[in-house]
Protein backbone atom coordinates (compact mmCIF):
# COMPACT_ATOMS: atom_id res chain seq x y z
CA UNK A 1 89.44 -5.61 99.13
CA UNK A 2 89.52 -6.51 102.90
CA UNK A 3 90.90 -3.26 105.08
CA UNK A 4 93.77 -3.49 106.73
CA UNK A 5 94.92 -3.66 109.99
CA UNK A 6 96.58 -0.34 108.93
CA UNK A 7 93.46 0.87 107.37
CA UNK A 8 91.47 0.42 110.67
CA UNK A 9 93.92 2.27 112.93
CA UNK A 10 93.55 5.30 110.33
CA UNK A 11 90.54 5.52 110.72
CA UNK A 12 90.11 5.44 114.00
CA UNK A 13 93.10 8.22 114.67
CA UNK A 14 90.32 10.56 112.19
CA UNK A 15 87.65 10.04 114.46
CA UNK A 16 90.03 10.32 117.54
CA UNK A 17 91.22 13.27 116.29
CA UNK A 18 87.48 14.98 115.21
CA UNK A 19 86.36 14.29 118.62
CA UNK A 20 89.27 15.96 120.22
CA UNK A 21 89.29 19.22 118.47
CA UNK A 22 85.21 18.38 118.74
CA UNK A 23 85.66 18.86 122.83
CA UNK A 24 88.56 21.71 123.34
CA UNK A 25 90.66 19.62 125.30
CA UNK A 26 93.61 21.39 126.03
CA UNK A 27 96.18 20.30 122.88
CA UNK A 28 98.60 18.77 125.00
CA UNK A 29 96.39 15.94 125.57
CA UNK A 30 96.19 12.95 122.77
CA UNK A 31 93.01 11.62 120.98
CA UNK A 32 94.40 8.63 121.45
CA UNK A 33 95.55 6.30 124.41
CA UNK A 34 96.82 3.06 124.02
CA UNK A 35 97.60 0.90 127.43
CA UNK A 36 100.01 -1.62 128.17
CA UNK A 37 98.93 -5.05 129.47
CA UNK A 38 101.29 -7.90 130.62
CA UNK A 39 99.12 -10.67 129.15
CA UNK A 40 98.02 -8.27 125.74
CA UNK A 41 100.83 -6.78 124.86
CA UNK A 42 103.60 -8.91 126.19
CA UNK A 43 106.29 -7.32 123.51
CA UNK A 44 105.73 -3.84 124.86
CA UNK A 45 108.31 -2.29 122.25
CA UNK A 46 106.27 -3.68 119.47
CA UNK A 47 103.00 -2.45 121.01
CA UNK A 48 104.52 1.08 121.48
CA UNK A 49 105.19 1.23 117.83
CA UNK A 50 102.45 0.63 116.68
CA UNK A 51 101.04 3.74 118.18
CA UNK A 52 100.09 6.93 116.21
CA UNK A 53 103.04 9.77 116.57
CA UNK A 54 101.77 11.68 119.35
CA UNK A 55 99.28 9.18 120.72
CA UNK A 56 99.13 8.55 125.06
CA UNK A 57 100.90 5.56 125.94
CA UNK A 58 99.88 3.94 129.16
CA UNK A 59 102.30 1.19 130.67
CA UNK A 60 100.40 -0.68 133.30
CA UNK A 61 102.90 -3.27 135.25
CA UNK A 62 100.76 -4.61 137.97
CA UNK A 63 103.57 -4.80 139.90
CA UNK A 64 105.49 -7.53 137.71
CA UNK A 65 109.13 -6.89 136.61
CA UNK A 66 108.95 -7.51 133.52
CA UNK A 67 107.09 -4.34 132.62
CA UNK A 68 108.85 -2.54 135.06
CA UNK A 69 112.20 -3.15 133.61
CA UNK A 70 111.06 -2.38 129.99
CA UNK A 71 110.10 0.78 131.35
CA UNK A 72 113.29 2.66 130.31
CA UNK A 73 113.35 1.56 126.63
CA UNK A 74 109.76 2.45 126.22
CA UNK A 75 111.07 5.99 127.05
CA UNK A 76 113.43 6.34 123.99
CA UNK A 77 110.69 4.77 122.04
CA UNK A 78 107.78 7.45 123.29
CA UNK A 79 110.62 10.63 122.98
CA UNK A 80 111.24 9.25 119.15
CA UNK A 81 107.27 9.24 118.43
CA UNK A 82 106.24 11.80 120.35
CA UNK A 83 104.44 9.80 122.60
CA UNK A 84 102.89 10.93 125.79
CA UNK A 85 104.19 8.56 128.30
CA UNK A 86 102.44 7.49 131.70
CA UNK A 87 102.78 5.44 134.30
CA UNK A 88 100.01 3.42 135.71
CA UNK A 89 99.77 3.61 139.49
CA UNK A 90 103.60 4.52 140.36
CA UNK A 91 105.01 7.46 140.55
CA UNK A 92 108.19 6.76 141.81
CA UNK A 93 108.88 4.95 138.22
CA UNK A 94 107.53 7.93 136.96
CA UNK A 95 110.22 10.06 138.19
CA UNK A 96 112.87 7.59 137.16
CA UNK A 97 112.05 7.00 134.06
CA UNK A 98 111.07 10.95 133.05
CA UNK A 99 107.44 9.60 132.39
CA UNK A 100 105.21 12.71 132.23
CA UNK A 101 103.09 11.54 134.48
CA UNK A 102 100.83 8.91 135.91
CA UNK A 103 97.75 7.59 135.52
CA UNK A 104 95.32 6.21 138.22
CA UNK A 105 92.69 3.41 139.04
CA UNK A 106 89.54 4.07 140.00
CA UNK A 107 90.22 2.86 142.85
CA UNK A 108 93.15 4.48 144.40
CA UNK A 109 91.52 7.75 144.55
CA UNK A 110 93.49 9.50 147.75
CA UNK A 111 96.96 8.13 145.84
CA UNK A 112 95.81 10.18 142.96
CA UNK A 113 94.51 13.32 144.67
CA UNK A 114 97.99 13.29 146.82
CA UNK A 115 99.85 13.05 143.32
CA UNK A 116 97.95 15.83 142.15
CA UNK A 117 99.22 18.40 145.36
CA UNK A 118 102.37 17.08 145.51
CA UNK A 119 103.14 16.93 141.52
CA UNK A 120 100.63 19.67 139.92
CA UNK A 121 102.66 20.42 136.64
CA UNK A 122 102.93 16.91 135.90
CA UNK A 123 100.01 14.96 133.81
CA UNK A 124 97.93 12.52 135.56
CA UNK A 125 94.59 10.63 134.36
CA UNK A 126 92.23 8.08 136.01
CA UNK A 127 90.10 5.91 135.56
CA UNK A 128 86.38 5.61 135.66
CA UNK A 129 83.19 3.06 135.29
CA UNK A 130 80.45 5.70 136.65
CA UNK A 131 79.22 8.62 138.55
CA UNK A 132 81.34 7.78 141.46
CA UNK A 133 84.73 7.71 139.57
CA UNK A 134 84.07 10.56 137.80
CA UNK A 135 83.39 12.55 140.93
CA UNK A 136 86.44 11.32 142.18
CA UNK A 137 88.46 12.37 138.92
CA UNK A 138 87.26 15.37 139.80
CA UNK A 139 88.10 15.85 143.54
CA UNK A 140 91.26 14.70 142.49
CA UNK A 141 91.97 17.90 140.48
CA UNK A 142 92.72 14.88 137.06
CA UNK A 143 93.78 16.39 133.83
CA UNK A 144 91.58 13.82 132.17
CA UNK A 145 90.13 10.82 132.95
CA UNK A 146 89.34 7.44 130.80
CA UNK A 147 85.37 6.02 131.12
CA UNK A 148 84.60 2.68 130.32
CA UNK A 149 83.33 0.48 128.90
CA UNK A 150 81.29 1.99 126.13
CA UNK A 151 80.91 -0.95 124.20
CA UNK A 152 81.05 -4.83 124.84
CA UNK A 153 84.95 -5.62 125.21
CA UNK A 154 86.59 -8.85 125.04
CA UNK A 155 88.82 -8.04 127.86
CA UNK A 156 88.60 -10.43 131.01
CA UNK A 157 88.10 -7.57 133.56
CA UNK A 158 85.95 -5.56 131.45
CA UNK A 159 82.30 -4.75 133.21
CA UNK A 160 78.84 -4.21 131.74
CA UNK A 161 79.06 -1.80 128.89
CA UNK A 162 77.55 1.29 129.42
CA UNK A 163 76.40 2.76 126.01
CA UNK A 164 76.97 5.57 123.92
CA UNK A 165 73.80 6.97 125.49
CA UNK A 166 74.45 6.88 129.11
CA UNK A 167 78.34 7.60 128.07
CA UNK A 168 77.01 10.92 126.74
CA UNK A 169 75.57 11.22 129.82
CA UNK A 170 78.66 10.84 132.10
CA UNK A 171 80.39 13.06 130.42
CA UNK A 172 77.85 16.21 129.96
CA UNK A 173 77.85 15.76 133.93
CA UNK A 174 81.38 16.46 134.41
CA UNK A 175 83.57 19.49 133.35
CA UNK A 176 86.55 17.29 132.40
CA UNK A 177 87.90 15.77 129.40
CA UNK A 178 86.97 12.28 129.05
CA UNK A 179 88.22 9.26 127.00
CA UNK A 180 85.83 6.76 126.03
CA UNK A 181 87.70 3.47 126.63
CA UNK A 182 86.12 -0.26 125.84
CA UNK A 183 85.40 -2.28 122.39
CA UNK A 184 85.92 1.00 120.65
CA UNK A 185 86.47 -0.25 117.04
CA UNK A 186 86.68 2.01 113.81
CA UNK A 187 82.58 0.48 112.53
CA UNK A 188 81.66 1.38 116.44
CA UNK A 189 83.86 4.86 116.72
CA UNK A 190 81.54 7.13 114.54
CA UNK A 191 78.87 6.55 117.01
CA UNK A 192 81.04 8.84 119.56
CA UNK A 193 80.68 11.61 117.44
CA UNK A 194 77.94 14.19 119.45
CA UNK A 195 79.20 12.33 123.09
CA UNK A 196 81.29 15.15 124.41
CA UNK A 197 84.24 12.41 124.27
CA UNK A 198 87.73 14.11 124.06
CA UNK A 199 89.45 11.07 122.11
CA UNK A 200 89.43 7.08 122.37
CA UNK A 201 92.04 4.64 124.28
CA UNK A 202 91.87 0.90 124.19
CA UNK A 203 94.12 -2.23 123.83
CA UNK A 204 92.82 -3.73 120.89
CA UNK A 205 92.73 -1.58 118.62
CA UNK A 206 96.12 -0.84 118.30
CA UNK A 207 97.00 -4.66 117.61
CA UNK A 208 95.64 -5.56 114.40
């Protein structure tokens, strides 16, 4: 019998979940992080349903109102699954909304690090591609931050994957919990296992 959709998302919250206790990232982080994107995930209450109870949601609105004005509802939805609920890049809708936090591009790196003084009880990630945004994770005093791609992704803006090998290597050199984002798919996941990864986030993989 084919696996389901369902089947697939099981398996990978197992794996998520193995590498997370795996690492000793502190438990109020999720092993998994699924994030929002206008042209993916246009139904953005459907997407944050599908989501594991306690998984990271990530709403990314690039600015377009849409997103923005879904923002409220997806706060009932993440307080009824236990979702931890960030906001890419603003953290004035942060505040309104009662997001916990927010998470950051690689490249904003002084936006972050200001967050960080300004806001340090509140969560905030980034994002990384290589040495130079994980050193900037760092500087910026991030709770975690999200590395990618591992693997080939069909996402438009996705770069050249870097490999579970070179992954591994990213993370040993940092003393941060790290996410391994990018074509991360439950026959792929396993491969994760001995990477130092602290869970998996993605797009795909939460759509079935």
């Amino acid at each position: 019998m084919e696996a389901s959709a369902y089947d697939g998302l099981d398996e990978l919250s197992r794996i998520a979940a193995r590498l997370h206790a795996d690492s000793g990232a502190p438990a109020d982080l999720p092993a998994l992080i699924g994030f929002t994107d206008p042209e993916r995930t246009p139904d953005l209450a459907d997407f944050a349903n599908r989501l594991p109870e306690g998984a990271g949601l990530i709403l990314r609105h690039f600015g377009q109102p849409g997103p923005r004005m879904a923002s409220m509802d997806l706060t009932a939805i993440a307080s009824a699954r236990k979702l931890i609920y960030l906001i890419g890049a603003d953290p004035d809708l942060a505040a309104v909304v009662g997001a916990r936090g927010v998470h950051w591009p690689e490249r904003m790196p002084k936006e972050a690090a200001s967050y960080k003084r300004h806001q340090p009880d509140r969560l905030m990630t980034m994002a990384a591609h290589g040495p130079e945004g994980l050193t900037a994770a760092m500087e910026a005093r991030a709770d975690a931050v999200i590395l990618g791609p591992v693997f080939s992704s069909d996402s438009p803006s996705a770069r050249e994957p870097l490999g579970v090998d070179r992954f591994s290597d990213l993370v040993a050199s940092v003393d941060l919990p790290v996410y391994a984002l990018g074509g991360v798919t439950p026959e792929n996941a396993g491969e994760l296992a001995d990477t130092g990864a602290c869970g998996l986030a993605g797009i795909s993989m939460f759509l079935g």
